[in-house]
C-alpha atoms as a PDB file:
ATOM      1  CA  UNK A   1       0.000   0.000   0.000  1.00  0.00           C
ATOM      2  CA  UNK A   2       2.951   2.068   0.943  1.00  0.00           C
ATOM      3  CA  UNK A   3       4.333   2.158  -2.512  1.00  0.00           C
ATOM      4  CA  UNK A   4       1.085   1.409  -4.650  1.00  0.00           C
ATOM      5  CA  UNK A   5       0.912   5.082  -5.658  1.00  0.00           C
ATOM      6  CA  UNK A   6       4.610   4.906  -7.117  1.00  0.00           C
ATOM      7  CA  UNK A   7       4.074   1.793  -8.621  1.00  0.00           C
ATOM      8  CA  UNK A   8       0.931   3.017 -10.836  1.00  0.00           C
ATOM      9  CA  UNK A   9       2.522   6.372 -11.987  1.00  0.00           C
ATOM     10  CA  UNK A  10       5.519   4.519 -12.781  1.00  0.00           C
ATOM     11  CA  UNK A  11       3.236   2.414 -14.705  1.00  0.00           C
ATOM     12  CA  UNK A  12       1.789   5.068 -16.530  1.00  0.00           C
ATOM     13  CA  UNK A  13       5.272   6.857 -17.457  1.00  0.00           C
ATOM     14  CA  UNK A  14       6.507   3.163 -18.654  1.00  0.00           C
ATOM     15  CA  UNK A  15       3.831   2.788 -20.651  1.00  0.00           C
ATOM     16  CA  UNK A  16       3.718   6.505 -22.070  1.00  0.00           C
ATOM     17  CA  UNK A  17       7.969   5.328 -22.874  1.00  0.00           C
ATOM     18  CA  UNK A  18       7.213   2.076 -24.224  1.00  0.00           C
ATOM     19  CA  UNK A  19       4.901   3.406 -26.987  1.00  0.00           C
ATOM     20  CA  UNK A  20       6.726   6.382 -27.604  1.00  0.00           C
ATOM     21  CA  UNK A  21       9.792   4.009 -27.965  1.00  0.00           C
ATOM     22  CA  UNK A  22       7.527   1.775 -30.365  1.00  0.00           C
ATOM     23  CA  UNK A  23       6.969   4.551 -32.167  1.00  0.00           C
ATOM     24  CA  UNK A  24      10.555   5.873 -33.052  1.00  0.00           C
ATOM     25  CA  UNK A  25      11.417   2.015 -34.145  1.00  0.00           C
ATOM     26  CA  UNK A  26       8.369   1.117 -36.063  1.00  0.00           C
ATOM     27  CA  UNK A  27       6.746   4.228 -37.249  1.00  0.00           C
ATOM     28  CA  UNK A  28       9.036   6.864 -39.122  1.00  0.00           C
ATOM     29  CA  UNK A  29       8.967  10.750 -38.010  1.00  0.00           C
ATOM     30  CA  UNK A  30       7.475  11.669 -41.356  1.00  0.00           C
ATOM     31  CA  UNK A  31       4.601   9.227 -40.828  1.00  0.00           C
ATOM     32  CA  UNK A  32       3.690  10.161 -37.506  1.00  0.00           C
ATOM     33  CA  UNK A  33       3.987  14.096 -38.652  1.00  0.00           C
ATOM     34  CA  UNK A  34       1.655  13.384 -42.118  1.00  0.00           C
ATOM     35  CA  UNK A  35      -1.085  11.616 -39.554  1.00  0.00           C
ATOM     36  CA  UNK A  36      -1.251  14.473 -36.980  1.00  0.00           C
ATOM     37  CA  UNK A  37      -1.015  16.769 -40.592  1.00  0.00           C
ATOM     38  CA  UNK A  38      -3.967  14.622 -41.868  1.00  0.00           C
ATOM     39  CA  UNK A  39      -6.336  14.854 -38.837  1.00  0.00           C
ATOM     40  CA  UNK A  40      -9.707  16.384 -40.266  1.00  0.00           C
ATOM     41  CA  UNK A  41      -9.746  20.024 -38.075  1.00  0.00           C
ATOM     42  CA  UNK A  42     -13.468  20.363 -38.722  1.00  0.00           C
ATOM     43  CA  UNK A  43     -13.417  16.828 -36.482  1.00  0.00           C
ATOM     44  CA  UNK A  44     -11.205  18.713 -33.987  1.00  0.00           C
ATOM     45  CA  UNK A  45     -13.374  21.261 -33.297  1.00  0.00           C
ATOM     46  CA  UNK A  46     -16.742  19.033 -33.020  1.00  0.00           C
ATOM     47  CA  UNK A  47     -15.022  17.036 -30.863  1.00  0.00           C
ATOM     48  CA  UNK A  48     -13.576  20.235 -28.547  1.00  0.00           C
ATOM     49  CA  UNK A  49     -17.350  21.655 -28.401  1.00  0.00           C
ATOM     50  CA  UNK A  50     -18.457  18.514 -27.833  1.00  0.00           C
ATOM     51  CA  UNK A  51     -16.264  18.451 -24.797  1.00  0.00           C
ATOM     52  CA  UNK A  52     -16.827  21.694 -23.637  1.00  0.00           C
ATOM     53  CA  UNK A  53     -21.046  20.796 -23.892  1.00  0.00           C
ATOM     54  CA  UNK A  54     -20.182  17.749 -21.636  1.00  0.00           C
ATOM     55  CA  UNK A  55     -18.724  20.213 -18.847  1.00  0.00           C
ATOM     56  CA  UNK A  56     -21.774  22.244 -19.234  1.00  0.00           C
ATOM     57  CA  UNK A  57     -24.012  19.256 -18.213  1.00  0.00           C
ATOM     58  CA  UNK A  58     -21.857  18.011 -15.960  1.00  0.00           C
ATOM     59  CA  UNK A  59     -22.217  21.701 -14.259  1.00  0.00           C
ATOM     60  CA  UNK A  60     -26.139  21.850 -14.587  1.00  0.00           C
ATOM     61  CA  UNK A  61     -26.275  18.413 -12.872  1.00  0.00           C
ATOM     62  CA  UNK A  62     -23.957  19.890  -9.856  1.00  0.00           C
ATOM     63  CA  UNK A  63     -26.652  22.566 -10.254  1.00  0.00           C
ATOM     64  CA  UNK A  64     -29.363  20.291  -9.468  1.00  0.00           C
ATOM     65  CA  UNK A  65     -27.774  17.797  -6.598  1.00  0.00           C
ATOM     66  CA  UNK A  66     -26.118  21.103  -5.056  1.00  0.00           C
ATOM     67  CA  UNK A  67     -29.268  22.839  -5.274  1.00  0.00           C
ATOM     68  CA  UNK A  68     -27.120  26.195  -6.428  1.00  0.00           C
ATOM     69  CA  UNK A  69     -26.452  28.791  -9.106  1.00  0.00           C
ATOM     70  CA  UNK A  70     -25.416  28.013 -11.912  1.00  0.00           C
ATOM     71  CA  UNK A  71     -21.845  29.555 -12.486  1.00  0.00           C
ATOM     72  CA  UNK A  72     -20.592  27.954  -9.050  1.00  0.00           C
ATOM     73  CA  UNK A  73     -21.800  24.740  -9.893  1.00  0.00           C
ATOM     74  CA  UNK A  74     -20.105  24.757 -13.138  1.00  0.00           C
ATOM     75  CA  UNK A  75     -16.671  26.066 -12.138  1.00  0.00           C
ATOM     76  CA  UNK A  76     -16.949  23.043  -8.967  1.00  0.00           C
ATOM     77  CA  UNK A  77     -17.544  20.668 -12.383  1.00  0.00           C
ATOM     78  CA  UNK A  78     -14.418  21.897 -14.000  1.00  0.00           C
ATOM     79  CA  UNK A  79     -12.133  21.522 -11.249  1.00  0.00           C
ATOM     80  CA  UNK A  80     -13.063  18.474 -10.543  1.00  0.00           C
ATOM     81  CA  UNK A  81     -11.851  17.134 -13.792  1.00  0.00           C
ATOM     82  CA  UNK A  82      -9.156  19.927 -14.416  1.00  0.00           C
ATOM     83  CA  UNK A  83      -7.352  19.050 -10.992  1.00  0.00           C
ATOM     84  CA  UNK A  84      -7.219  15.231 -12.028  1.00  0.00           C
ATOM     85  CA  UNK A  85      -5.645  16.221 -15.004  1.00  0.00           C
ATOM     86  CA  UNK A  86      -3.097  17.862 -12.765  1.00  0.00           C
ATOM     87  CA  UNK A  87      -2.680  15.913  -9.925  1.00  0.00           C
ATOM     88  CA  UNK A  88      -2.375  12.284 -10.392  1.00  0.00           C
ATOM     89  CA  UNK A  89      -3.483   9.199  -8.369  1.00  0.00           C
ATOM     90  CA  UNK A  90      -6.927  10.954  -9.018  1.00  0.00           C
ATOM     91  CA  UNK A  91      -5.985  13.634  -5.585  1.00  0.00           C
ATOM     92  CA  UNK A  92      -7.620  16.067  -7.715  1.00  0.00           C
ATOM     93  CA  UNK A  93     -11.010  14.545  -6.224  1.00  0.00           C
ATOM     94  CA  UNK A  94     -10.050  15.415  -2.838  1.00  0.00           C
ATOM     95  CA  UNK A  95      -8.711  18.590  -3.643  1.00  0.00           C
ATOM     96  CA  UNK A  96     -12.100  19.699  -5.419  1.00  0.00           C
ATOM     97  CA  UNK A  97     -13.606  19.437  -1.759  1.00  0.00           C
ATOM     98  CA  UNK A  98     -11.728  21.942  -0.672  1.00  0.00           C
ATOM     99  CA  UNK A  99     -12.422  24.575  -3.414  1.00  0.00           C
ATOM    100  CA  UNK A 100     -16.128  23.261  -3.891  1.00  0.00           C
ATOM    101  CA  UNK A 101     -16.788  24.749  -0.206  1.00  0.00           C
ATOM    102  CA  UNK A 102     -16.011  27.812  -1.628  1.00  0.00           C
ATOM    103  CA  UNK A 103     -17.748  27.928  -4.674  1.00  0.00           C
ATOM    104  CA  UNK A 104     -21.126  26.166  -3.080  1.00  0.00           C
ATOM    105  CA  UNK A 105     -20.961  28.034  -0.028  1.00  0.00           C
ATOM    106  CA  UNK A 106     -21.688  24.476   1.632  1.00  0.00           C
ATOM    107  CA  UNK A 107     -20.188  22.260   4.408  1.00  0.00           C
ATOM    108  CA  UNK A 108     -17.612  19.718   3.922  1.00  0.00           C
ATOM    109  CA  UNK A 109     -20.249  16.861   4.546  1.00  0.00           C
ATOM    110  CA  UNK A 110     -22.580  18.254   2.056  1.00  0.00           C
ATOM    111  CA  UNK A 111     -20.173  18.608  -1.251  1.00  0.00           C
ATOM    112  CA  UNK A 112     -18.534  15.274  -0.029  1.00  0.00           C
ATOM    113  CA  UNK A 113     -22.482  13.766  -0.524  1.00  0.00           C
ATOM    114  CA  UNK A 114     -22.967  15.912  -3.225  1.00  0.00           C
ATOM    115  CA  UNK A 115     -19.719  14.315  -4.939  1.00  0.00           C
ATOM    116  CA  UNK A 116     -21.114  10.800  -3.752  1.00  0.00           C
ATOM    117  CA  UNK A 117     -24.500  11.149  -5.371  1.00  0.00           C
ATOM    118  CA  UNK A 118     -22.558  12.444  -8.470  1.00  0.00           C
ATOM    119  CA  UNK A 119     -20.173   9.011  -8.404  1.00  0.00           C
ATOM    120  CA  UNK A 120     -23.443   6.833  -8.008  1.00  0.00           C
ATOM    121  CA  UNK A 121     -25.074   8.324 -10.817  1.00  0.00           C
ATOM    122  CA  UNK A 122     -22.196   7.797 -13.147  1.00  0.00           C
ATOM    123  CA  UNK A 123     -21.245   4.765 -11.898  1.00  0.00           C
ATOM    124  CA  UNK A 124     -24.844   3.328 -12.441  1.00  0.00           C
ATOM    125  CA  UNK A 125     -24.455   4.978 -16.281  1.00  0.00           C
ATOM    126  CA  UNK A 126     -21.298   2.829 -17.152  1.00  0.00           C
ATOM    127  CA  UNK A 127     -22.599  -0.320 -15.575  1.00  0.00           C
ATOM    128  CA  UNK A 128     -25.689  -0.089 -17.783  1.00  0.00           C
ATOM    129  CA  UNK A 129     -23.542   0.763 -20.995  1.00  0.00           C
ATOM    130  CA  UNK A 130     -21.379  -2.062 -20.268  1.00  0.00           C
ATOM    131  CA  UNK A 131     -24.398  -5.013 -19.600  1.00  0.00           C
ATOM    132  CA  UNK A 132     -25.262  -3.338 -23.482  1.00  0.00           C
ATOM    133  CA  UNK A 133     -21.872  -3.414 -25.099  1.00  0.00           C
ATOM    134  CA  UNK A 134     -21.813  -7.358 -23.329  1.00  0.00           C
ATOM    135  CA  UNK A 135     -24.861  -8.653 -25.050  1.00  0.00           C
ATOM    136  CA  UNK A 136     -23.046  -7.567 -28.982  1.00  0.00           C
ATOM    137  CA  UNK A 137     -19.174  -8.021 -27.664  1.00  0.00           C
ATOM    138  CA  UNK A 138     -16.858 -10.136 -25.986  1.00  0.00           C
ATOM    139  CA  UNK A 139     -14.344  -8.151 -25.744  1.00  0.00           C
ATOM    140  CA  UNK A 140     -11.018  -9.622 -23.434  1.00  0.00           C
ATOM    141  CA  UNK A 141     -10.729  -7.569 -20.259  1.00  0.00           C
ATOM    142  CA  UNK A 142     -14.322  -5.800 -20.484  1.00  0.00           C
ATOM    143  CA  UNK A 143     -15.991  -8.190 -18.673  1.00  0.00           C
ATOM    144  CA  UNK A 144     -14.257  -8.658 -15.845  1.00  0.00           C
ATOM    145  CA  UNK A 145     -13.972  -5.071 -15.687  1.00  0.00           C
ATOM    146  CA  UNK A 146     -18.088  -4.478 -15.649  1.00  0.00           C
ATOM    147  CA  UNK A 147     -18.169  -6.857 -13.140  1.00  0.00           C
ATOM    148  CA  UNK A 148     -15.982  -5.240 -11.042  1.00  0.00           C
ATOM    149  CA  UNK A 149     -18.002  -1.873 -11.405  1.00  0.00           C
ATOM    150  CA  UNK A 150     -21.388  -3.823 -10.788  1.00  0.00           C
ATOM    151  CA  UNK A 151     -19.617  -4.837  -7.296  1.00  0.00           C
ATOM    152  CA  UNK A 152     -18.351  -1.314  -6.526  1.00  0.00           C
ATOM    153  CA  UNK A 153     -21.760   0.056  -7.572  1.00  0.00           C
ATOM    154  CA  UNK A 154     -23.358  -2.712  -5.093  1.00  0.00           C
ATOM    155  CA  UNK A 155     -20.659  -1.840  -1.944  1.00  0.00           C
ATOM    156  CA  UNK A 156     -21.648   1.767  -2.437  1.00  0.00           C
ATOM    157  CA  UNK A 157     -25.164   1.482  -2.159  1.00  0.00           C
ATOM    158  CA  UNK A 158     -24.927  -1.022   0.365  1.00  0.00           C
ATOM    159  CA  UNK A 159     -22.444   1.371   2.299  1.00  0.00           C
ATOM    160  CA  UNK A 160     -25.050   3.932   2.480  1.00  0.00           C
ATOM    161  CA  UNK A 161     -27.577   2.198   3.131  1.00  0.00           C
ATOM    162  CA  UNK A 162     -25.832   0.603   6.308  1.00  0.00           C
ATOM    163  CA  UNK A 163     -24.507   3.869   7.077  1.00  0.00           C
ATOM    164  CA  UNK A 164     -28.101   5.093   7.159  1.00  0.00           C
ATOM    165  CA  UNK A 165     -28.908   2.655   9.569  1.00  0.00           C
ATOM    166  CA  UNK A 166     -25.909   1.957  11.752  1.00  0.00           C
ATOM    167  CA  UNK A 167     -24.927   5.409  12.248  1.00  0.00           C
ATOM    168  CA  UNK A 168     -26.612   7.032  15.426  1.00  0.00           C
ATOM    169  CA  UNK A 169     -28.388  10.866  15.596  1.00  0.00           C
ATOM    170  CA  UNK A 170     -25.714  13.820  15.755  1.00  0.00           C
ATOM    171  CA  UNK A 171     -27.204  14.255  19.524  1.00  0.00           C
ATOM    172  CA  UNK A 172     -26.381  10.931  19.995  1.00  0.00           C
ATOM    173  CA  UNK A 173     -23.051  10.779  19.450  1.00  0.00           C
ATOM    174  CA  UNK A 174     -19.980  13.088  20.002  1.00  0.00           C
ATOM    175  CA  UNK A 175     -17.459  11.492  17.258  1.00  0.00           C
ATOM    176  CA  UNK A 176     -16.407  13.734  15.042  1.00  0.00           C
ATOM    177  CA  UNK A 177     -16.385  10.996  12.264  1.00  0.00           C
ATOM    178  CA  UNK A 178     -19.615   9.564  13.179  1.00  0.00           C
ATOM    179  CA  UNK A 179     -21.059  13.260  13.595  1.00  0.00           C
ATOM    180  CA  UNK A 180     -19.306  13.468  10.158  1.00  0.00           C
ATOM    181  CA  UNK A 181     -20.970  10.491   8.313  1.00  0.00           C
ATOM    182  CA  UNK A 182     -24.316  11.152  10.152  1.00  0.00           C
ATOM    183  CA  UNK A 183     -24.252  14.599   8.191  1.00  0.00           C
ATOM    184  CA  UNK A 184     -23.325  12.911   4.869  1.00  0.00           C
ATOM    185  CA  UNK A 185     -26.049  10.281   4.845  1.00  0.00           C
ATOM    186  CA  UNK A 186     -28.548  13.143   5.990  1.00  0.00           C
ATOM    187  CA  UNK A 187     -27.373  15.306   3.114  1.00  0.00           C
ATOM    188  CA  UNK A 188     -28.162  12.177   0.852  1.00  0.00           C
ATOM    189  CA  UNK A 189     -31.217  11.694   1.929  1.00  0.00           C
ATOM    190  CA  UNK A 190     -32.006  15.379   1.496  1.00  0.00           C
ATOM    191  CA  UNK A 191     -30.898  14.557  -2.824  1.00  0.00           C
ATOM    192  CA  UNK A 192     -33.743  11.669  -2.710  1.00  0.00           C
ATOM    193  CA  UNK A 193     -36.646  13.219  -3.974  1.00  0.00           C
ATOM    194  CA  UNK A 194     -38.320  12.127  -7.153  1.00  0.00           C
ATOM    195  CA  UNK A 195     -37.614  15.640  -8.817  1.00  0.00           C
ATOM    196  CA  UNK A 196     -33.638  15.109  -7.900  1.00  0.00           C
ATOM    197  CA  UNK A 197     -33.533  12.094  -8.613  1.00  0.00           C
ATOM    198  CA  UNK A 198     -35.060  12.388 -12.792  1.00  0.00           C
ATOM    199  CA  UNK A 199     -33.098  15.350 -12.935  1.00  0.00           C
ATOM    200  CA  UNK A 200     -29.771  14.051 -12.231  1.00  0.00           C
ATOM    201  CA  UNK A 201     -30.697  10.524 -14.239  1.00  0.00           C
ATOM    202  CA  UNK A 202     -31.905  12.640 -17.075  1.00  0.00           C
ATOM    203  CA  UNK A 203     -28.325  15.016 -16.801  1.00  0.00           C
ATOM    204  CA  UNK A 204     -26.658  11.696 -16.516  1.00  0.00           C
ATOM    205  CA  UNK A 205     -27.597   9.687 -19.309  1.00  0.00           C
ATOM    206  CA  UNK A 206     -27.121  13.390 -21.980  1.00  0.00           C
ATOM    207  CA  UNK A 207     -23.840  13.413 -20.795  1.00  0.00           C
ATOM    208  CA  UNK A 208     -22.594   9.346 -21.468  1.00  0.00           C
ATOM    209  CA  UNK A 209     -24.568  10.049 -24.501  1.00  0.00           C
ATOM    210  CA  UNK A 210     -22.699  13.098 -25.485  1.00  0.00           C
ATOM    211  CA  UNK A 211     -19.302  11.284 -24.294  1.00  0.00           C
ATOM    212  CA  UNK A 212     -20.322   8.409 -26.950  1.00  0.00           C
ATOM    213  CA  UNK A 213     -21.283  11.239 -29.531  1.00  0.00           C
ATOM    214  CA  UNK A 214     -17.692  12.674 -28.841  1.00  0.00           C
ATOM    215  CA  UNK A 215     -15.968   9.574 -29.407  1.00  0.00           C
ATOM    216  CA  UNK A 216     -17.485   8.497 -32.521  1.00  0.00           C
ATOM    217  CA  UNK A 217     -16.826  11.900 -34.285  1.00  0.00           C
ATOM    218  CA  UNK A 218     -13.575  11.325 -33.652  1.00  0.00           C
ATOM    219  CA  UNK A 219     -12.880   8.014 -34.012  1.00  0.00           C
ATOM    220  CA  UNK A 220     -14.783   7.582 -37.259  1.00  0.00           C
ATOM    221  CA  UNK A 221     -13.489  10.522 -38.936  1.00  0.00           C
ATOM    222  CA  UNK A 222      -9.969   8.637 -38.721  1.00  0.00           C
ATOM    223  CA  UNK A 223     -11.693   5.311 -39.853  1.00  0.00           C
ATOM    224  CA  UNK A 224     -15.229   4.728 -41.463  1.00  0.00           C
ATOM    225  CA  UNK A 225     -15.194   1.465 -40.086  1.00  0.00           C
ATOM    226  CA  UNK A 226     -15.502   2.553 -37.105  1.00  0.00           C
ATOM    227  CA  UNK A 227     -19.138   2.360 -35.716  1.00  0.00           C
ATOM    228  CA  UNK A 228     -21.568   3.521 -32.873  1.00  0.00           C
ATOM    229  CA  UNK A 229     -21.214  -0.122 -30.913  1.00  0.00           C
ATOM    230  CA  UNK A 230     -17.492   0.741 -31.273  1.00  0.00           C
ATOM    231  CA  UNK A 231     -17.525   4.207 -30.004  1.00  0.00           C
ATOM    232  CA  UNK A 232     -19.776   2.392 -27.218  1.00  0.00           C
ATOM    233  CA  UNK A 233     -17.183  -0.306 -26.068  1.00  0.00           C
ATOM    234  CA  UNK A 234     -14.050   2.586 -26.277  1.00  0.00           C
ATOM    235  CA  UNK A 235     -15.481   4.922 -24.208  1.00  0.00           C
ATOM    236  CA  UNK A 236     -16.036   1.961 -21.873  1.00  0.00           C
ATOM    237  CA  UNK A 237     -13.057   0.800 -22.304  1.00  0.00           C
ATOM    238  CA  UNK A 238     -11.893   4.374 -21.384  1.00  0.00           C
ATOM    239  CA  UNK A 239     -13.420   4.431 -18.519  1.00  0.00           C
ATOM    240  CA  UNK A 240     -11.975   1.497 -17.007  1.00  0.00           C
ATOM    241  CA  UNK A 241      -8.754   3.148 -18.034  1.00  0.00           C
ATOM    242  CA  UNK A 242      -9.045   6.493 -16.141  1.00  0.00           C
ATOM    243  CA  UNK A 243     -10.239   4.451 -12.991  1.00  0.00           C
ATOM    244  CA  UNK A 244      -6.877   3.301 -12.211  1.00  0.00           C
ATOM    245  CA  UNK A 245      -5.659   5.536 -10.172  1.00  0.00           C
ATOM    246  CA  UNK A 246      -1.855   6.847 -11.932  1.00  0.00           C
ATOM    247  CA  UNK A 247      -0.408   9.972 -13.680  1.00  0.00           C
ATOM    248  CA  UNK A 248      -2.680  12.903 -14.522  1.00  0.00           C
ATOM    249  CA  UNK A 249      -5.322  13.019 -16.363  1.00  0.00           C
ATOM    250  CA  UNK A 250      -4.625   9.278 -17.240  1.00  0.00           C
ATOM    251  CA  UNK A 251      -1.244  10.021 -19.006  1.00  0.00           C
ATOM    252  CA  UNK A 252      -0.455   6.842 -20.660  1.00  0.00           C
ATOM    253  CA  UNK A 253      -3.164   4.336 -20.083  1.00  0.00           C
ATOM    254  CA  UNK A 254      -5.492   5.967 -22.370  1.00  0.00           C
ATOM    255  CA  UNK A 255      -3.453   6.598 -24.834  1.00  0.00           C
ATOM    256  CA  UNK A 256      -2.658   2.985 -24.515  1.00  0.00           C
ATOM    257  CA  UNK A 257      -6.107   1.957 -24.642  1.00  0.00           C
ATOM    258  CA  UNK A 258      -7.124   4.052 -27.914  1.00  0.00           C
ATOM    259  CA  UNK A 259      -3.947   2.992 -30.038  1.00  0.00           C
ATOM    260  CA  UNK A 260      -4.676  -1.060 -28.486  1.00  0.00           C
ATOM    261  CA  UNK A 261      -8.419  -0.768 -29.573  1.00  0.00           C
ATOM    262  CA  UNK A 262      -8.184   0.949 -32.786  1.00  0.00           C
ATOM    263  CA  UNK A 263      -5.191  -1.437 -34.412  1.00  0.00           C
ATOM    264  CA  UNK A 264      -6.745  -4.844 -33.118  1.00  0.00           C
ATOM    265  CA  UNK A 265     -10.426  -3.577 -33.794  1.00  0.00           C
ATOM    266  CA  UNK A 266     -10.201  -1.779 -36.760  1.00  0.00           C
ATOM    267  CA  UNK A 267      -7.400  -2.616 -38.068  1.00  0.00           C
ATOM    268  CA  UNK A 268      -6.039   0.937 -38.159  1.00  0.00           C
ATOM    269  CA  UNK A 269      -2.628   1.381 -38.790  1.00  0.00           C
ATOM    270  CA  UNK A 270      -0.042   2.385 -35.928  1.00  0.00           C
ATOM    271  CA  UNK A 271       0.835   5.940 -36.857  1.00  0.00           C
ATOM    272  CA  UNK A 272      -2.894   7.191 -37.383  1.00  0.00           C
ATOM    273  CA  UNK A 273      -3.990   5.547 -34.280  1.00  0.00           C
ATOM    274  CA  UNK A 274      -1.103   6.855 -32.313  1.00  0.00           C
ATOM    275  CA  UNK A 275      -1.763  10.113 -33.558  1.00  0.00           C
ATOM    276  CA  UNK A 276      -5.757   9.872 -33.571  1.00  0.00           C
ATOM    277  CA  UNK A 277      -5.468   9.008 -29.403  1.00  0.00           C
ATOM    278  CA  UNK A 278      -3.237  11.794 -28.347  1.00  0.00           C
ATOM    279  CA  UNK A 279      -5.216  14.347 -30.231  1.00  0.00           C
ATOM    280  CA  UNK A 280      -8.312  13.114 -28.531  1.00  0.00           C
ATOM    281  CA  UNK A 281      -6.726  13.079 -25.523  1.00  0.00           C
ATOM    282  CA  UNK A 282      -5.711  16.795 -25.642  1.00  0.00           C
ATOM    283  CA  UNK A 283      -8.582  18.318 -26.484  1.00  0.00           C
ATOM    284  CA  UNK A 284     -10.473  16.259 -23.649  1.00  0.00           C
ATOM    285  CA  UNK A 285      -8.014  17.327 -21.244  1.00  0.00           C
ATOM    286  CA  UNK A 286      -6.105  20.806 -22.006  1.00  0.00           C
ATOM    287  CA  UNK A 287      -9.164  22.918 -22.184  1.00  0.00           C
ATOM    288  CA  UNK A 288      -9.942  20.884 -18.512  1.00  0.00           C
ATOM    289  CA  UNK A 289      -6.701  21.571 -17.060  1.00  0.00           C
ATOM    290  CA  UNK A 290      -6.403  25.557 -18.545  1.00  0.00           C
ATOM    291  CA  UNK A 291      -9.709  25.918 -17.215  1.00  0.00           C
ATOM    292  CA  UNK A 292      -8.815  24.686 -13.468  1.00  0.00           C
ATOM    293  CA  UNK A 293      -5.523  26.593 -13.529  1.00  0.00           C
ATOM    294  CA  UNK A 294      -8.200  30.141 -14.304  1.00  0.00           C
ATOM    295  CA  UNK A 295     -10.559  29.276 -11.539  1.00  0.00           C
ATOM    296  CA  UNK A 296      -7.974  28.399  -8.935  1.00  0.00           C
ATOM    297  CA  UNK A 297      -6.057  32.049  -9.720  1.00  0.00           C
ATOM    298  CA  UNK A 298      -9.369  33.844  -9.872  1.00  0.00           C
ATOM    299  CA  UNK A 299     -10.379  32.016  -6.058  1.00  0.00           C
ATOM    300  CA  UNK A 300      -7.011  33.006  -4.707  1.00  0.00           C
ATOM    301  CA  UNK A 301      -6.954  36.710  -6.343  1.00  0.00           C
ATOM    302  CA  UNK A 302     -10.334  36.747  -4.147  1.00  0.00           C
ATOM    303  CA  UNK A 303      -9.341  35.558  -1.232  1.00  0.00           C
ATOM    304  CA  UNK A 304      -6.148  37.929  -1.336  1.00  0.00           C
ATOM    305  CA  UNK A 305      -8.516  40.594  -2.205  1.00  0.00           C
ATOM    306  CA  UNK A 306     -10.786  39.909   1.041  1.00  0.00           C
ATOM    307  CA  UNK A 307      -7.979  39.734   3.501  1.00  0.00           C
ATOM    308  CA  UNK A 308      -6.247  43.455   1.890  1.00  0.00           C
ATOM    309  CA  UNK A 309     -10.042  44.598   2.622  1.00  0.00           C
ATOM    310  CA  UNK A 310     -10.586  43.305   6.268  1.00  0.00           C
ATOM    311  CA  UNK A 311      -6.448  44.447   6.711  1.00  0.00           C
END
């Protein structure tokens, strides 16, 4: 456990190495250059306002489970993703916690359920695309992998529910961590309404749907063999990627993933793919990352700005 975190960014930089290595001895420099040359731009943009349309939703469903303005809930969206793609071993999660107080105005215990709800909903999304992309493909490692995420998805609902129950009253008990998770689970319950609830499943399934909209533009762009079902099992496939917990913004693995999918699947050849998955993975994360970098200068501008007042 002590060195897990080393070992999975090391992972990530090998495997970020490796291909580049791969690369240099299999693919000439000329090659590589004509298939980053060749990448339609028209695609580039679709597929960068696609993007920026999932952050929107993604910030109208904070909206909703945050019960807040607008602006706030979007900028807590964008960090959330922005400081993953900074930090790595996914800290960028915790970190949002901090900074989401400020935006939301709200209590640790609140954005942490807020965040929770947020995980469930998405969670529930993938395991439901991947029992779909199962019944048309067996594809090696995608099983297992839904499985997993139909056990996490079980443990978390389970947790709360035992939580729920287990958990005394805040008058009851005087531990801060019980006091703690008594206030989470209460905030939870506070997000179960039927209104909340169609709202956030409505949010959720526009943005996996956009996210599988983004992936085909750009994926079948590169090759017209490349279908809906596929842009279905890459995003999953994606997904599992970014869960393992490594460099930022899933340096490495997904770039892994998109190059592995696209030459065994489509038969694409190495260069295009190579240059196909870090283009895609650029515009999915620069615009995240520039945006986080903004919003955490603007916060600390204001909070520098407050103290020179009260001073």
């Amino acid at each position: 456990m002590k060195y897990s975190k080393l070992i999975f960014t090391l992972t990530n930089i090998v495997l970020v190495v490796a291909l580049a290595v791969w690369a240099l001895h299999h693919i000439s420099l000329s090659d590589m250059l004509s298939s980053f040359a060749a990448l339609p731009k028209d695609v580039l943009l679709y597929v960068f306002a696609l993007n920026i349309l999932v952050m929107l939703i993604y910030g109208t469903r904070v909206q909703v489970l945050a019960d807040s303005r607008f602006t706030p809930a979007l900028q807590t969206a964008w960090l959330g993703f922005g400081l993953n793609g900074i930090f790595p071993m996914r800290l960028g999660d915790l970190a949002r916690i901090f900074y989401a107080r400020r935006l939301l105005g709200a209590s640790a215990s609140r954005v942490t359920a807020i965040f929770a709800m947020e995980k469930i909903f998405d969670l529930a999304a993938i395991v439901v695309l991947g029992l779909i992309v199962m019944q048309f493909i067996a594809f090696k490692g995608v099983n297992s992998g839904v499985k997993v995420l139909i056990a996490v998805l079980m443990v978390a609902i389970l947790g709360l529910l035992i939580l729920h129950r287990v958990i005394p009253g805040k008058a009851v008990s005087k531990h801060p961590v019980a006091v703690w998770l008594w206030e989470v689970t209460q905030s939870i319950k506070k997000k179960i309404t039927r209104e909340t609830l169609l709202k956030s499943g409505v949010l959720t399934l526009l943005i996996w749907g956009t996210t599988i909209a983004t992936t085909f533009v750009m994926f079948a762009a590169i090759h017209p063999g490349f279908s809906w079902l596929d842009a279905c099992l890459l995003t999953l496939i994606l997904v599992l990627a970014i869960a393992i917990p490594g460099a930022p913004a899933g340096l490495g693995l997904v770039e892994a993933a998109i190059v592995g999918y696209l030459h065994s699947a489509t038969n694409l050849n190495m260069a295009n793919a190579i240059a196909a998955a870090f283009a895609f993975h650029l515009i999915s994360a620069i615009p995240q990352i520039a945006g986080a970098i903004v919003l955490i200068g603007m916060l600390q501008l204001r909070s520098k700005g407050k103290t020179a007042i009260k001073s």
